[in-house]
N, C-alpha and C. Protein backbone atom coordinates (compact mmCIF):
# COMPACT_ATOMS: atom_id res chain seq x y z
N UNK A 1 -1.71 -0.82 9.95
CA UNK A 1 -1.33 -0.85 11.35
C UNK A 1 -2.09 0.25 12.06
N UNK A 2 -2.61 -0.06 12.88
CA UNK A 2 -3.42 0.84 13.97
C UNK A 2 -2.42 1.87 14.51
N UNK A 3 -3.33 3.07 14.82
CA UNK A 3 -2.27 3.90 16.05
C UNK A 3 -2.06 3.71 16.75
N UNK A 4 -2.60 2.99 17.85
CA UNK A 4 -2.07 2.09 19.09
C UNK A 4 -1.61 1.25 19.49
N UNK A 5 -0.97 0.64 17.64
CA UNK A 5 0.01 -0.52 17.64
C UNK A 5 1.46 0.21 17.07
N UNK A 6 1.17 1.46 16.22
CA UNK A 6 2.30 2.43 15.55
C UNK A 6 2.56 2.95 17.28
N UNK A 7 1.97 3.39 18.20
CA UNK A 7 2.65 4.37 19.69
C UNK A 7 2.94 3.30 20.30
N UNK A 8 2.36 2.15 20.68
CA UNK A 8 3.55 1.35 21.37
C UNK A 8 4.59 0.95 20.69
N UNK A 9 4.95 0.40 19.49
CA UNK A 9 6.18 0.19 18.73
C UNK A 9 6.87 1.45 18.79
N UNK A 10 6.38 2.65 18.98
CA UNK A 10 7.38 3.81 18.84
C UNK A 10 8.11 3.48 20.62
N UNK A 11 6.91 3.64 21.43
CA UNK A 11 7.63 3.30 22.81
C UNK A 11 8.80 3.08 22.78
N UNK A 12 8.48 1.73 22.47
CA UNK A 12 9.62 0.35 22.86
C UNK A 12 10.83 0.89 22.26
N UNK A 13 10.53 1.01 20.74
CA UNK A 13 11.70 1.57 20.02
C UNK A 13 12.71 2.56 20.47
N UNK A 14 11.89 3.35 20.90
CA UNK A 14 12.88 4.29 21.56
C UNK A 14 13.26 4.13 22.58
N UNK A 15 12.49 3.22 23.63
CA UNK A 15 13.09 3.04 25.07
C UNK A 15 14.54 1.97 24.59
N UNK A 16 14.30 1.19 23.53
CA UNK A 16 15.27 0.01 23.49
C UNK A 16 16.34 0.74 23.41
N UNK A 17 16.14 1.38 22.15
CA UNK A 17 17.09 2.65 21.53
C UNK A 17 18.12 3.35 22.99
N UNK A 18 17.58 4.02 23.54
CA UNK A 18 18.02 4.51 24.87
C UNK A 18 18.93 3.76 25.46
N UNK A 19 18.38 2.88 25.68
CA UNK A 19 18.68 1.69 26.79
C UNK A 19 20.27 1.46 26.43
N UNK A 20 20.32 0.92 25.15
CA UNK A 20 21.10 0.57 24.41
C UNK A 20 22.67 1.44 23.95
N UNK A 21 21.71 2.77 24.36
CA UNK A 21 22.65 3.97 24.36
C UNK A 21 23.22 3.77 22.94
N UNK A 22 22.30 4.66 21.80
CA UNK A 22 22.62 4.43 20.50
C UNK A 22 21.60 5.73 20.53
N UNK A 23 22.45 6.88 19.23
CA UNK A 23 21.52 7.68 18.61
C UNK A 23 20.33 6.49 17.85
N UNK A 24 19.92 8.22 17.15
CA UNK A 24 19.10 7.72 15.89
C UNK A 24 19.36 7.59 14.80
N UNK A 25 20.80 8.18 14.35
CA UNK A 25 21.57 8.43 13.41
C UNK A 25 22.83 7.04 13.31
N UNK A 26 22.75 6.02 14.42
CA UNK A 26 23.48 4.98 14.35
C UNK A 26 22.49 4.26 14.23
N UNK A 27 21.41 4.16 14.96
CA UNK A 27 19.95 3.16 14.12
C UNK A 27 19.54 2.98 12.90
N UNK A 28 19.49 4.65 12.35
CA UNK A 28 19.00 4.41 11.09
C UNK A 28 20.31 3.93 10.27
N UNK A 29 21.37 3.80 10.54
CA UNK A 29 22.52 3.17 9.93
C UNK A 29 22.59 1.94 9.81
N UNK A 30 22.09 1.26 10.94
CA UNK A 30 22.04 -0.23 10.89
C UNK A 30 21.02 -0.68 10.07
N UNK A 31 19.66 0.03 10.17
CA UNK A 31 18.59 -0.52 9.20
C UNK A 31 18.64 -0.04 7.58
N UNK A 32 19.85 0.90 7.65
CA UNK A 32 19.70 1.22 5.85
C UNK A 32 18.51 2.33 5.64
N UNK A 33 18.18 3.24 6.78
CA UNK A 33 16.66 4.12 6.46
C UNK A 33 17.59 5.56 6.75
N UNK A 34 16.98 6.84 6.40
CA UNK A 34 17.00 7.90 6.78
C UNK A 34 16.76 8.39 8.31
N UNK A 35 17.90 8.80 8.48
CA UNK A 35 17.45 9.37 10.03
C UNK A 35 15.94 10.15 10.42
N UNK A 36 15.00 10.66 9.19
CA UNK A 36 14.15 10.95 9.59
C UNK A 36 13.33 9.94 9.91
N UNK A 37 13.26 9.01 9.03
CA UNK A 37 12.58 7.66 8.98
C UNK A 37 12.25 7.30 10.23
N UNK A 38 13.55 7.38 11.10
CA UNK A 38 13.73 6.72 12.65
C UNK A 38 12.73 7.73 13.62
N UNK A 39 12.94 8.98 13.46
CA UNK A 39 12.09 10.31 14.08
C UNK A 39 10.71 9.60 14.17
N UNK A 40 10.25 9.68 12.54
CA UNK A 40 8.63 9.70 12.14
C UNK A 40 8.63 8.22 12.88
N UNK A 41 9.38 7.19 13.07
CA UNK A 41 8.82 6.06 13.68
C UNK A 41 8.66 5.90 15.38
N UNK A 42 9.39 6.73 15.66
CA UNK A 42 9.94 6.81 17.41
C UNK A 42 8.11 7.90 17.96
N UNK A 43 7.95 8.26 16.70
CA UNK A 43 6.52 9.28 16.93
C UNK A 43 5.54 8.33 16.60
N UNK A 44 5.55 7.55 16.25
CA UNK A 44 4.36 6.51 15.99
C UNK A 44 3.41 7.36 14.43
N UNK A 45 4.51 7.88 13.90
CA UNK A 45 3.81 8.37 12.54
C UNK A 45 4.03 8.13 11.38
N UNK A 46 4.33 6.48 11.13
CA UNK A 46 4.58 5.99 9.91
C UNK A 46 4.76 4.35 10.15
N UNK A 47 3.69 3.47 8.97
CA UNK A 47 4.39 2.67 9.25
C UNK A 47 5.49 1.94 8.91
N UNK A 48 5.77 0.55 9.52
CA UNK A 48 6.90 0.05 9.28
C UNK A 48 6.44 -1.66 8.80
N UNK A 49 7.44 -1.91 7.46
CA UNK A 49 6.82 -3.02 7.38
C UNK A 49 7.52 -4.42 8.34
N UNK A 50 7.15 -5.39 8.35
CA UNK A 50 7.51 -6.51 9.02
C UNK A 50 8.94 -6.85 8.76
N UNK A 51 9.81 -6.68 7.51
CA UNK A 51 10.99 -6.55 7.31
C UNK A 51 12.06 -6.05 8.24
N UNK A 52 11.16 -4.78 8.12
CA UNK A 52 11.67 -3.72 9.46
C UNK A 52 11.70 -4.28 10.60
N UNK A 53 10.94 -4.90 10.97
CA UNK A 53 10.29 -4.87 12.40
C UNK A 53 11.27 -6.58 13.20
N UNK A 54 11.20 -7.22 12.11
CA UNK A 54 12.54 -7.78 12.47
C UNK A 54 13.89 -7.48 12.41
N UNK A 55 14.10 -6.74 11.61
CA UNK A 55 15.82 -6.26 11.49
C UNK A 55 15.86 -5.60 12.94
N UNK A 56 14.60 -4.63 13.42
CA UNK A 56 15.04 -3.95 14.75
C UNK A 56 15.03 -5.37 15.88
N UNK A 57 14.10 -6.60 15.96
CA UNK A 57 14.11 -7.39 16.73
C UNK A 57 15.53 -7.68 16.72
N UNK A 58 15.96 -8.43 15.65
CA UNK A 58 17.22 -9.04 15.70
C UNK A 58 18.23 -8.06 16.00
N UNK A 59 18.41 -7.15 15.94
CA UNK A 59 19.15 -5.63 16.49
C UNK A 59 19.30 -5.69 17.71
N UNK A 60 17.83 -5.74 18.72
CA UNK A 60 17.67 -5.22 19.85
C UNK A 60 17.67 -6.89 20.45
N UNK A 61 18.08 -8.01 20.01
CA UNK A 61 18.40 -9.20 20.39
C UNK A 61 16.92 -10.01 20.88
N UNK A 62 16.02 -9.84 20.53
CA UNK A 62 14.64 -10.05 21.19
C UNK A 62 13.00 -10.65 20.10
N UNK A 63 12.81 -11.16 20.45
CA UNK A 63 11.24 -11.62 19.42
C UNK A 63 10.76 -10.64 19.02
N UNK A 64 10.40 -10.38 17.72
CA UNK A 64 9.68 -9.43 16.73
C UNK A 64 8.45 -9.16 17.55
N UNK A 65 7.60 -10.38 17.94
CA UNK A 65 6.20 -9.76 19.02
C UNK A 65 6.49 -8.73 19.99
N UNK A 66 7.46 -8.72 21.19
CA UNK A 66 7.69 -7.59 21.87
C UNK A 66 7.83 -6.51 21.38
N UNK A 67 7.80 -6.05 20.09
CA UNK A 67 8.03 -4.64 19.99
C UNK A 67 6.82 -4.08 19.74
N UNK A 68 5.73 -5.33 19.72
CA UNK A 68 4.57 -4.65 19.72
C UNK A 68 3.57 -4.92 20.87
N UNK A 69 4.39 -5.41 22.16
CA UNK A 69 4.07 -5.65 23.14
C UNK A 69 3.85 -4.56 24.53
């Protein structure tokens, strides 16, 4: 995954996150990861596999493409 596909997925993530009005410590609860996990991803400094990337779609109620939109 590119860095400019890891910083917009961090974006979104965290804007959804926000939005949603949810720590990071109730995120990483829902996905089963370490609260750092959620940090290093909200920074666009790790990636995430496609597993992931739907559990947050279906989370944040929305198509897996937008989070890399």
């Amino acid at each position: 995954m590119s860095q400019e596909i890891r910083n917009k997925l961090a974006q979104n993530i965290e804007k959804l996150r926000t939005k949603k009005k949810i720590s990071r410590e109730e995120l990483s609860l829902i996905l089963g990861v370490d609260n750092s996990y959620i940090s290093k991803l909200e920074k666009g400094r790790i990636n995430i596999t496609i597993d992931k990337i739907e559990q947050l779609a279906n989370f944040f109620e929305l198509d897996a493409y937008l989070l890399l939109k």
